[in-house]
N, C-alpha and C. Protein backbone atom coordinates (compact mmCIF):
# COMPACT_ATOMS: atom_id res chain seq x y z
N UNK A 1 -42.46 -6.42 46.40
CA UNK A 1 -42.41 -5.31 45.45
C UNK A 1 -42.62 -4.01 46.22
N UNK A 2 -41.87 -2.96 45.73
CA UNK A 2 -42.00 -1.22 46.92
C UNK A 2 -43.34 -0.79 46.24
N UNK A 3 -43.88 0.12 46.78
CA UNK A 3 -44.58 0.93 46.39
C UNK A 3 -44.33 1.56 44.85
N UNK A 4 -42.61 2.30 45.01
CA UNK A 4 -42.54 2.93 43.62
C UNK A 4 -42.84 1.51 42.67
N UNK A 5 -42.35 0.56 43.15
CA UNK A 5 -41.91 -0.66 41.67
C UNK A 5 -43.84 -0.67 41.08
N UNK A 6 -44.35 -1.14 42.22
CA UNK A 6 -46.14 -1.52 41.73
C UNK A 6 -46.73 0.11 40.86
N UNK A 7 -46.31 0.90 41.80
CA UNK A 7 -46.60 2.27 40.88
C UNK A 7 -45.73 2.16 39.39
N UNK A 8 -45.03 2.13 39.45
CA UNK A 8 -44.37 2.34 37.85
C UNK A 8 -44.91 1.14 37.13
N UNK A 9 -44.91 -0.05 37.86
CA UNK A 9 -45.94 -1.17 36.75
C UNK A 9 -47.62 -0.54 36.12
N UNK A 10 -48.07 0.03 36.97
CA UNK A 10 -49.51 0.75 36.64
C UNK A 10 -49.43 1.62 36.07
N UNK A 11 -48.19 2.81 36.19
CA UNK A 11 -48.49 3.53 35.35
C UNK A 11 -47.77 3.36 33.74
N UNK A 12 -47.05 2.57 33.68
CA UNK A 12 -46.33 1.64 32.31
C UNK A 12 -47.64 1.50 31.82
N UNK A 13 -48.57 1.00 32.58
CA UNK A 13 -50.28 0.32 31.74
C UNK A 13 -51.00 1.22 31.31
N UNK A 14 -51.18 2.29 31.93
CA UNK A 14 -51.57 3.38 31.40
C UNK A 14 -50.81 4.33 30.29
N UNK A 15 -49.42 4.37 30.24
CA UNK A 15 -48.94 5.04 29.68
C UNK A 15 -49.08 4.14 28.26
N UNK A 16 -48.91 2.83 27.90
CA UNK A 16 -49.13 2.36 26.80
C UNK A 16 -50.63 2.19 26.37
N UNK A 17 -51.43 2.44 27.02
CA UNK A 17 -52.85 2.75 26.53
C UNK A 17 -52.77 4.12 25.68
N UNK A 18 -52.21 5.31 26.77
CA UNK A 18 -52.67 6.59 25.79
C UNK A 18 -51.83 6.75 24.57
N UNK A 19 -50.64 5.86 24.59
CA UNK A 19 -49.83 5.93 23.49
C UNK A 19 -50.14 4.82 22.00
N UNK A 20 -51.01 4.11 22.75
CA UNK A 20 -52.18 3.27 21.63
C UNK A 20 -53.09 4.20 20.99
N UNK A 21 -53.38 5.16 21.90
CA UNK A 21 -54.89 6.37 21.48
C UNK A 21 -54.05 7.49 20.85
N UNK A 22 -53.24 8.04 20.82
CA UNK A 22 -52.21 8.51 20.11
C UNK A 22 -51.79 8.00 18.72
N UNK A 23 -51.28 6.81 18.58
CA UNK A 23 -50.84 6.36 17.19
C UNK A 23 -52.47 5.50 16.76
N UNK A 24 -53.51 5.13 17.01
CA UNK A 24 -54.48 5.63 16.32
C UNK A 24 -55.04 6.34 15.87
N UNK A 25 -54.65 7.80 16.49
CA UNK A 25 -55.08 8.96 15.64
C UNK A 25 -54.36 8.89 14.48
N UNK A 26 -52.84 8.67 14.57
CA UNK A 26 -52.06 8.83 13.64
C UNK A 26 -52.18 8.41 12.42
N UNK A 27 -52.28 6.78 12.68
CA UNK A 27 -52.29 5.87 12.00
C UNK A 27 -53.72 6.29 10.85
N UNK A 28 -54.77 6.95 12.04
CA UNK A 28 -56.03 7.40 10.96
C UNK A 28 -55.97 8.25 9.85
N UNK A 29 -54.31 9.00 9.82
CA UNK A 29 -54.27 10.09 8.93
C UNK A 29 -52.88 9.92 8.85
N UNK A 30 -52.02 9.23 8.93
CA UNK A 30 -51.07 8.57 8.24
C UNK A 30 -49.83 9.05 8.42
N UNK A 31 -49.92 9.37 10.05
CA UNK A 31 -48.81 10.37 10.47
C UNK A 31 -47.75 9.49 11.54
N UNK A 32 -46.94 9.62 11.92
CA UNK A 32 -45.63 8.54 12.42
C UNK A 32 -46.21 9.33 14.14
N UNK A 33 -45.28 8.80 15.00
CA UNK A 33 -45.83 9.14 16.27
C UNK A 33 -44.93 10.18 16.72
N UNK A 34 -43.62 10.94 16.03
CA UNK A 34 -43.17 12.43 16.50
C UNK A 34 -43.97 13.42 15.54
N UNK A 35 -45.05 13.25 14.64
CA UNK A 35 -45.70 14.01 14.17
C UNK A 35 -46.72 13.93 14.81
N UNK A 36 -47.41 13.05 15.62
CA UNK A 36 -48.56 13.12 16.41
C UNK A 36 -47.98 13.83 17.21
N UNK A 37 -47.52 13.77 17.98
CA UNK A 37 -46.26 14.08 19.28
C UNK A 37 -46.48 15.99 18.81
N UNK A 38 -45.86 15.78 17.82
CA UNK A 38 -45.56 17.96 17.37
C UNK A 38 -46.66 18.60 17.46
N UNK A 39 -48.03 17.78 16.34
CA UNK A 39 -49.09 18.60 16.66
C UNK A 39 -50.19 17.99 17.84
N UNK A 40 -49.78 17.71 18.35
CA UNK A 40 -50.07 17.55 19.83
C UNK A 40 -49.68 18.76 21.16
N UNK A 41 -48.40 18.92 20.93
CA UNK A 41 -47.97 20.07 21.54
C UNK A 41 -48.22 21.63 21.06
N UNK A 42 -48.12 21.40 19.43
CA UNK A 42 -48.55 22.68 19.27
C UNK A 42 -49.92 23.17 19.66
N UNK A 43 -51.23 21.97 19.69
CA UNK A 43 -52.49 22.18 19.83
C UNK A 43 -52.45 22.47 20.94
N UNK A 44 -51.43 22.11 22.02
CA UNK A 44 -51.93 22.47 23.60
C UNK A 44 -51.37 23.90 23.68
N UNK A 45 -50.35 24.16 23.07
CA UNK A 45 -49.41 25.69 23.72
C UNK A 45 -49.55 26.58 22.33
N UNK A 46 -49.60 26.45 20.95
CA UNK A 46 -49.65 27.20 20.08
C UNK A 46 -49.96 28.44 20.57
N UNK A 47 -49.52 29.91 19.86
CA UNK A 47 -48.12 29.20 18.57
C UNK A 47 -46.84 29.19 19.36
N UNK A 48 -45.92 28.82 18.89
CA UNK A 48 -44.89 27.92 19.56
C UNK A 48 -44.05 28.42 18.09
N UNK A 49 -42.62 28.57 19.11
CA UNK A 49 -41.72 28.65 18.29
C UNK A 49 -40.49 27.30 17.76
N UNK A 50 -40.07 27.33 16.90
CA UNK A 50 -39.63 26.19 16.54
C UNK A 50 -38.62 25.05 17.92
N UNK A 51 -37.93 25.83 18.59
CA UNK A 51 -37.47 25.87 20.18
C UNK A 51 -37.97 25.43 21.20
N UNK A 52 -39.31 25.54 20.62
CA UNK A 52 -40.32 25.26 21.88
C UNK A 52 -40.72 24.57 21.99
N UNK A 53 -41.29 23.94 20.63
CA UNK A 53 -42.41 22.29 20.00
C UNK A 53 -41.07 21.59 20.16
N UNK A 54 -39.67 21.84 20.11
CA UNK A 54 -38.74 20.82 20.45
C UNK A 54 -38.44 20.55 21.88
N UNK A 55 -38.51 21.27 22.48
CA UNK A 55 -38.68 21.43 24.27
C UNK A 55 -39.34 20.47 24.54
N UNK A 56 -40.25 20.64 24.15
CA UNK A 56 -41.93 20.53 24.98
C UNK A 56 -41.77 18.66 24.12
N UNK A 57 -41.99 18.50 23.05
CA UNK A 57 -42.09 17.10 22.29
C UNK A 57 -40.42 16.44 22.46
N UNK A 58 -39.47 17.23 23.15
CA UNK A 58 -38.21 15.89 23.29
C UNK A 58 -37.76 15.77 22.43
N UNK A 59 -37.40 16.70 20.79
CA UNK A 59 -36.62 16.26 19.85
C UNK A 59 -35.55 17.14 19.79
N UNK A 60 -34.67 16.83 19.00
CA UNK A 60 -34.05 17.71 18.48
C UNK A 60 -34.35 18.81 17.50
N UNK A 61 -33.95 20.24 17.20
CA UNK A 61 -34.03 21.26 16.61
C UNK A 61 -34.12 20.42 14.86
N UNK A 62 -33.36 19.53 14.81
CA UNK A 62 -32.96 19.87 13.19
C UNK A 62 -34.35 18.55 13.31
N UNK A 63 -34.82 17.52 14.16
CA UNK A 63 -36.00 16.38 13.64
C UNK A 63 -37.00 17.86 13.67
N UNK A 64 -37.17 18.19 14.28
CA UNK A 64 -37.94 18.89 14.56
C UNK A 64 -38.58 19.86 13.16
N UNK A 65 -37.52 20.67 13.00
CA UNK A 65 -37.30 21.16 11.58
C UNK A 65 -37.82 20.18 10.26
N UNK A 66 -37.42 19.02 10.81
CA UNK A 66 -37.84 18.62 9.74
C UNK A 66 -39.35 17.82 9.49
N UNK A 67 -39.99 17.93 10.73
CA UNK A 67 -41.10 17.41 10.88
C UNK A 67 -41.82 18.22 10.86
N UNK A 68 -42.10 19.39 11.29
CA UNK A 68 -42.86 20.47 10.84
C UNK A 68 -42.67 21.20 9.54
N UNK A 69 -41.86 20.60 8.67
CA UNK A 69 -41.60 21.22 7.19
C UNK A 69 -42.46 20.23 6.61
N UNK A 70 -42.80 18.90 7.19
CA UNK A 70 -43.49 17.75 6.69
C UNK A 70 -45.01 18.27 6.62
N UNK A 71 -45.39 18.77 8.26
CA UNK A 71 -46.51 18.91 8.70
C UNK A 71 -47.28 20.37 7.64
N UNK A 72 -46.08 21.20 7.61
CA UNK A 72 -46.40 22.61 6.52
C UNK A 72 -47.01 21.96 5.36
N UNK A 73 -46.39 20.83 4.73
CA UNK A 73 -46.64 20.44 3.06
C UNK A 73 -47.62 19.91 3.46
N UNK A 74 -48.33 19.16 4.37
CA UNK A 74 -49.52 18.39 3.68
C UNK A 74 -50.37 19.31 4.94
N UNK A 75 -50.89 20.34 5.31
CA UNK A 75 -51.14 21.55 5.89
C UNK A 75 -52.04 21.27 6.96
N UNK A 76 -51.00 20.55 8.02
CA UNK A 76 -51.94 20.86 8.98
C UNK A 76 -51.15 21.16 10.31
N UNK A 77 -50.10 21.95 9.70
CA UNK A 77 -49.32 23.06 10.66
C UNK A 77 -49.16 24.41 9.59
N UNK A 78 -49.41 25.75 10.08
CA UNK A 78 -48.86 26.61 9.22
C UNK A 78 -47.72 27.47 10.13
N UNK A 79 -46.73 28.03 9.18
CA UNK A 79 -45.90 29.27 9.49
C UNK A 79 -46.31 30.65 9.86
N UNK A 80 -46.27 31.72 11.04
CA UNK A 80 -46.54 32.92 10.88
C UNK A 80 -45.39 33.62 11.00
N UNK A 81 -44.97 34.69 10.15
CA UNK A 81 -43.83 35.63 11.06
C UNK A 81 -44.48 36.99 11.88
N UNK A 82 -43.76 36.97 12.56
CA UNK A 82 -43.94 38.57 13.10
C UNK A 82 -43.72 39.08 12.28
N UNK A 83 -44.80 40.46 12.31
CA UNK A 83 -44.43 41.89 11.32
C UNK A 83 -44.21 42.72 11.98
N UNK A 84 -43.12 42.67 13.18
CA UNK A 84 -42.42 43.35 14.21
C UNK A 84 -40.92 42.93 14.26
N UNK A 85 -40.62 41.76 13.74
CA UNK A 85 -39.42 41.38 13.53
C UNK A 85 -39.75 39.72 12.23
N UNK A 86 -39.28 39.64 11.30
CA UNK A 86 -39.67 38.44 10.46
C UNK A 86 -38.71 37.72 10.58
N UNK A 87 -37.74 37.81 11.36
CA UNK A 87 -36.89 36.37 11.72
C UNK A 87 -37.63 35.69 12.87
N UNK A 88 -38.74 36.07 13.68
CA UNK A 88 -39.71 35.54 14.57
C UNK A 88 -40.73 34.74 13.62
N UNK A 89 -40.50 33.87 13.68
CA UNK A 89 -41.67 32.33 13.27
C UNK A 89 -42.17 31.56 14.12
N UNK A 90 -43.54 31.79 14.18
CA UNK A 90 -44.43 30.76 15.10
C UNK A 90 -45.23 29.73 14.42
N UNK A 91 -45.46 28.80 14.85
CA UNK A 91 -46.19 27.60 14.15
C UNK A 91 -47.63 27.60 15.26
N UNK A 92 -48.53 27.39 14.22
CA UNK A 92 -49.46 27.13 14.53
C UNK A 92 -50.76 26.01 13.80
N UNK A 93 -51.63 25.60 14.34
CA UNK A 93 -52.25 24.54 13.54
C UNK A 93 -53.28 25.09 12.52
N UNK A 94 -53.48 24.39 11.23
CA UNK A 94 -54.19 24.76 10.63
C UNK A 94 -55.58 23.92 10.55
N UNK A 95 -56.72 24.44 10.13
CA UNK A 95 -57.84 23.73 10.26
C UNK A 95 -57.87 21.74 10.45
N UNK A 96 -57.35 21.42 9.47
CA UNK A 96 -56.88 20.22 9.20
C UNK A 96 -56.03 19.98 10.16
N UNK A 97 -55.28 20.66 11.22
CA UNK A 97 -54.25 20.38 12.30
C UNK A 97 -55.14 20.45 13.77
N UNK A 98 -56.22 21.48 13.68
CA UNK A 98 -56.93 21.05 14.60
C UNK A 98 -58.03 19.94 14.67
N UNK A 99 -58.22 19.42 13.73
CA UNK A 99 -59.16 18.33 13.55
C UNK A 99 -58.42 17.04 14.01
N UNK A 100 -56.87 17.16 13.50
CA UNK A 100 -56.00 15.64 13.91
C UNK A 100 -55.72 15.89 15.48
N UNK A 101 -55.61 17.03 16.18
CA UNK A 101 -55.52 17.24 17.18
C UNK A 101 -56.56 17.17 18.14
N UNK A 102 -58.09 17.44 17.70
CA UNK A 102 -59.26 16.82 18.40
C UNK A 102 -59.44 15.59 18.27
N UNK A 103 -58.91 14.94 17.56
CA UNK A 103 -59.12 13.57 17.53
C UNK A 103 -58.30 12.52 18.49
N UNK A 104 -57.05 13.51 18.37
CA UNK A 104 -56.13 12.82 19.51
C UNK A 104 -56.61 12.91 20.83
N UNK A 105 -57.28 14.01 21.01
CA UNK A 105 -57.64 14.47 22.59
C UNK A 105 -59.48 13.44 22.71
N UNK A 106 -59.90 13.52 21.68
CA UNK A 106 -61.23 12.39 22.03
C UNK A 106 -60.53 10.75 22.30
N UNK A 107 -59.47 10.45 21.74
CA UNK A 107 -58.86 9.37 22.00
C UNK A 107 -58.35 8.54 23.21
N UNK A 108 -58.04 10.02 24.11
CA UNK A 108 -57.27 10.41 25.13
C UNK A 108 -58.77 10.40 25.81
N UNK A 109 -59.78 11.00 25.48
CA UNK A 109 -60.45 11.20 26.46
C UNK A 109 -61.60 9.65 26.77
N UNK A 110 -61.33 8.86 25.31
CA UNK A 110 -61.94 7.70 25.60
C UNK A 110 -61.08 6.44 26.79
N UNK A 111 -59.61 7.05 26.59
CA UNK A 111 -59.17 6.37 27.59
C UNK A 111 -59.32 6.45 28.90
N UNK A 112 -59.48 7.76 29.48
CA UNK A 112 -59.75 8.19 30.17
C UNK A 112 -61.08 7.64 31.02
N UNK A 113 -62.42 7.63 30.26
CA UNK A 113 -63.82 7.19 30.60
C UNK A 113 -63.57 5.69 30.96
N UNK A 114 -62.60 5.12 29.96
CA UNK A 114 -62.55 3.62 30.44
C UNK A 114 -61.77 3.61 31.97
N UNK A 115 -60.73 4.40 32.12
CA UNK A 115 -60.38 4.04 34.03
C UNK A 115 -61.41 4.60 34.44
N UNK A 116 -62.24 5.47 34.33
CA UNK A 116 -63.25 6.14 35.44
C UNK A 116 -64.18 5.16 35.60
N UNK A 117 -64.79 4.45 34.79
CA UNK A 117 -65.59 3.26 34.55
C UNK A 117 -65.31 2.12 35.22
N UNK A 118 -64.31 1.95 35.69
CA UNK A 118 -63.77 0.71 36.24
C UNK A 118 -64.13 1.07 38.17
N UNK A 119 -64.75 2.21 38.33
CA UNK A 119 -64.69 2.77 39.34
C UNK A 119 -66.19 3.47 39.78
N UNK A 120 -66.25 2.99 41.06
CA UNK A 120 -68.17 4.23 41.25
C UNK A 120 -67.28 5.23 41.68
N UNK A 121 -68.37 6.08 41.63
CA UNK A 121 -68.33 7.54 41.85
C UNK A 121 -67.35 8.29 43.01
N UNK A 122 -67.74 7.30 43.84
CA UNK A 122 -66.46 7.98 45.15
C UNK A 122 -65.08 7.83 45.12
N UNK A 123 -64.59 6.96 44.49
CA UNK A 123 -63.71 6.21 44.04
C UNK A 123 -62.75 7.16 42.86
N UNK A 124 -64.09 7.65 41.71
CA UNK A 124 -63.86 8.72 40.77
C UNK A 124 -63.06 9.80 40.97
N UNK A 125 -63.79 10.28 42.54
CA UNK A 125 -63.59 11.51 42.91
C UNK A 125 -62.67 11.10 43.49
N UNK A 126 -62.46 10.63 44.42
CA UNK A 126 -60.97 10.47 44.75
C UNK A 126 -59.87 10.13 44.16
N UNK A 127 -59.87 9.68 43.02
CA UNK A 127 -58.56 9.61 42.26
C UNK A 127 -58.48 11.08 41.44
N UNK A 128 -59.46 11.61 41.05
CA UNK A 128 -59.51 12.97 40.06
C UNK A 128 -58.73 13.74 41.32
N UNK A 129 -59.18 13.90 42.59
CA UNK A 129 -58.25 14.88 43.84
C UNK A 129 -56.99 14.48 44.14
N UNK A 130 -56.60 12.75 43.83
CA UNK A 130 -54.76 12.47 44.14
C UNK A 130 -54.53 13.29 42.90
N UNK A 131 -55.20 12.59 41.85
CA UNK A 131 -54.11 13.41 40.80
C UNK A 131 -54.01 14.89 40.33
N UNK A 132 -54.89 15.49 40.93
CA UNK A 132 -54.78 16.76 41.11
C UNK A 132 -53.46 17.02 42.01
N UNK A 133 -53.48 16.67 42.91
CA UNK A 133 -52.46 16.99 44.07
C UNK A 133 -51.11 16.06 43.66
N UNK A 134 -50.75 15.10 42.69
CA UNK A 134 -49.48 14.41 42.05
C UNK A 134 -49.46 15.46 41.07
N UNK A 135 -50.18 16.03 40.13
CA UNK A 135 -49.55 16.83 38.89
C UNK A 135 -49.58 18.04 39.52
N UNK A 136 -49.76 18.61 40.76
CA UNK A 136 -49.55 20.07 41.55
C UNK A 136 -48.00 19.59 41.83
N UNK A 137 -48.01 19.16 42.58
CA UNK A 137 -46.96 18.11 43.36
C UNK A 137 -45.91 17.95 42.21
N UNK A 138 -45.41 17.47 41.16
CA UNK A 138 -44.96 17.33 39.89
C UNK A 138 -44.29 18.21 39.43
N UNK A 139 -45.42 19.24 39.06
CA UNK A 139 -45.20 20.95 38.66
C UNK A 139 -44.32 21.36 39.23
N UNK A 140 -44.62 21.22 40.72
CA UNK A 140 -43.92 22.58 41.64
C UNK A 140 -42.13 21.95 41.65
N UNK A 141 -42.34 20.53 41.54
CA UNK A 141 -40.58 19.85 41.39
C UNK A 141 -40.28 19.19 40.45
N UNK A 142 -40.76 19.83 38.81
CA UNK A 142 -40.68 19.50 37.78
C UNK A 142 -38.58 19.74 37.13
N UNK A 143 -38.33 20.97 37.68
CA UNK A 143 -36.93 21.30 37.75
C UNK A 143 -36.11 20.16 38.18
N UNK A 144 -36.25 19.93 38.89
CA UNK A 144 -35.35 19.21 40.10
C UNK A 144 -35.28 17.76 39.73
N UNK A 145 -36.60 17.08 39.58
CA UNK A 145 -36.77 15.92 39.32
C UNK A 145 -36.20 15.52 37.36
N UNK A 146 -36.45 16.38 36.91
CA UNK A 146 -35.61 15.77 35.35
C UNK A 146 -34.23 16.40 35.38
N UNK A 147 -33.97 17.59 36.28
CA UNK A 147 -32.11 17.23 36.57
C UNK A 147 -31.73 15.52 36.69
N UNK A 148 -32.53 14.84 37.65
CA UNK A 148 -32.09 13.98 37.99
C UNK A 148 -32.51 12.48 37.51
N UNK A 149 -32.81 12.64 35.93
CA UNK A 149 -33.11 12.01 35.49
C UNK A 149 -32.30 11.46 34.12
């Protein structure tokens, strides 16, 4: 097995953990997993324009549209316009949107404690500094690498 193959098996394991801690939030408040997904993104970058939560979450304009018209009715996304131009609409979370959104991130962060746990302290620190230097590393050839994907 290469290096990449054993790496992509580990991180497959991880990636279906946080996506377990994800649709348990959901599931706690009765939301599908591109509505976890929306106000997930909006909680990290808000406010965000409708363009953007589709960027950033991987959908299309019109799911998109229609998942945040979902998230408006039972209110835990709201609408703002600019009063500099009112065809400018930003979404942002509402009380009830940041609460489903801390919950996702304590979820995330219980997953988290469980790999650190599996590990003493030196061990800790040295994986917290690779992955510092893989998501620097990432960033800087974030362009390039989903061209080619």
């Amino acid at each position: 097995m290469s290096k990449a193959d054993e790496l992509t098996k580990y991180i497959a394991v991880l990636a279906d953990l946080f996506e377990v801690a994800q649709e348990s939030s959901g599931e706690a408040v009765n939301l599908n997993k591109q509505e976890c997904r929306v106000i997930n993104v909006v909680g990290q970058f808000q406010p965000l324009m409708m363009r953007e939560i589709a960027e950033r979450a991987k959908l299309s304009i019109t799911n998109t549209t229609g998942i945040v018209d979902k998230l408006v009715n039972r209110a835990c996304l709201r609408r703002d316009r600019s009063d500099e131009d009112r065809r400018i609409v930003r979404i942002c979370l509402t009380p009830e949107g940041e609460e489903i959104y801390a919950m996702e991130i304590e979820n995330y962060r219980k997953v988290s404690r469980a790999i650190l746990n599996g590990l003493d302290e030196p061990e800790q620190q040295e994986m917290l500094r690779m992955m510092r230097k893989v998501a620097v590393h990432l960033n800087q050839q974030k362009a390039e690498l989903l061209k080619n994907l």
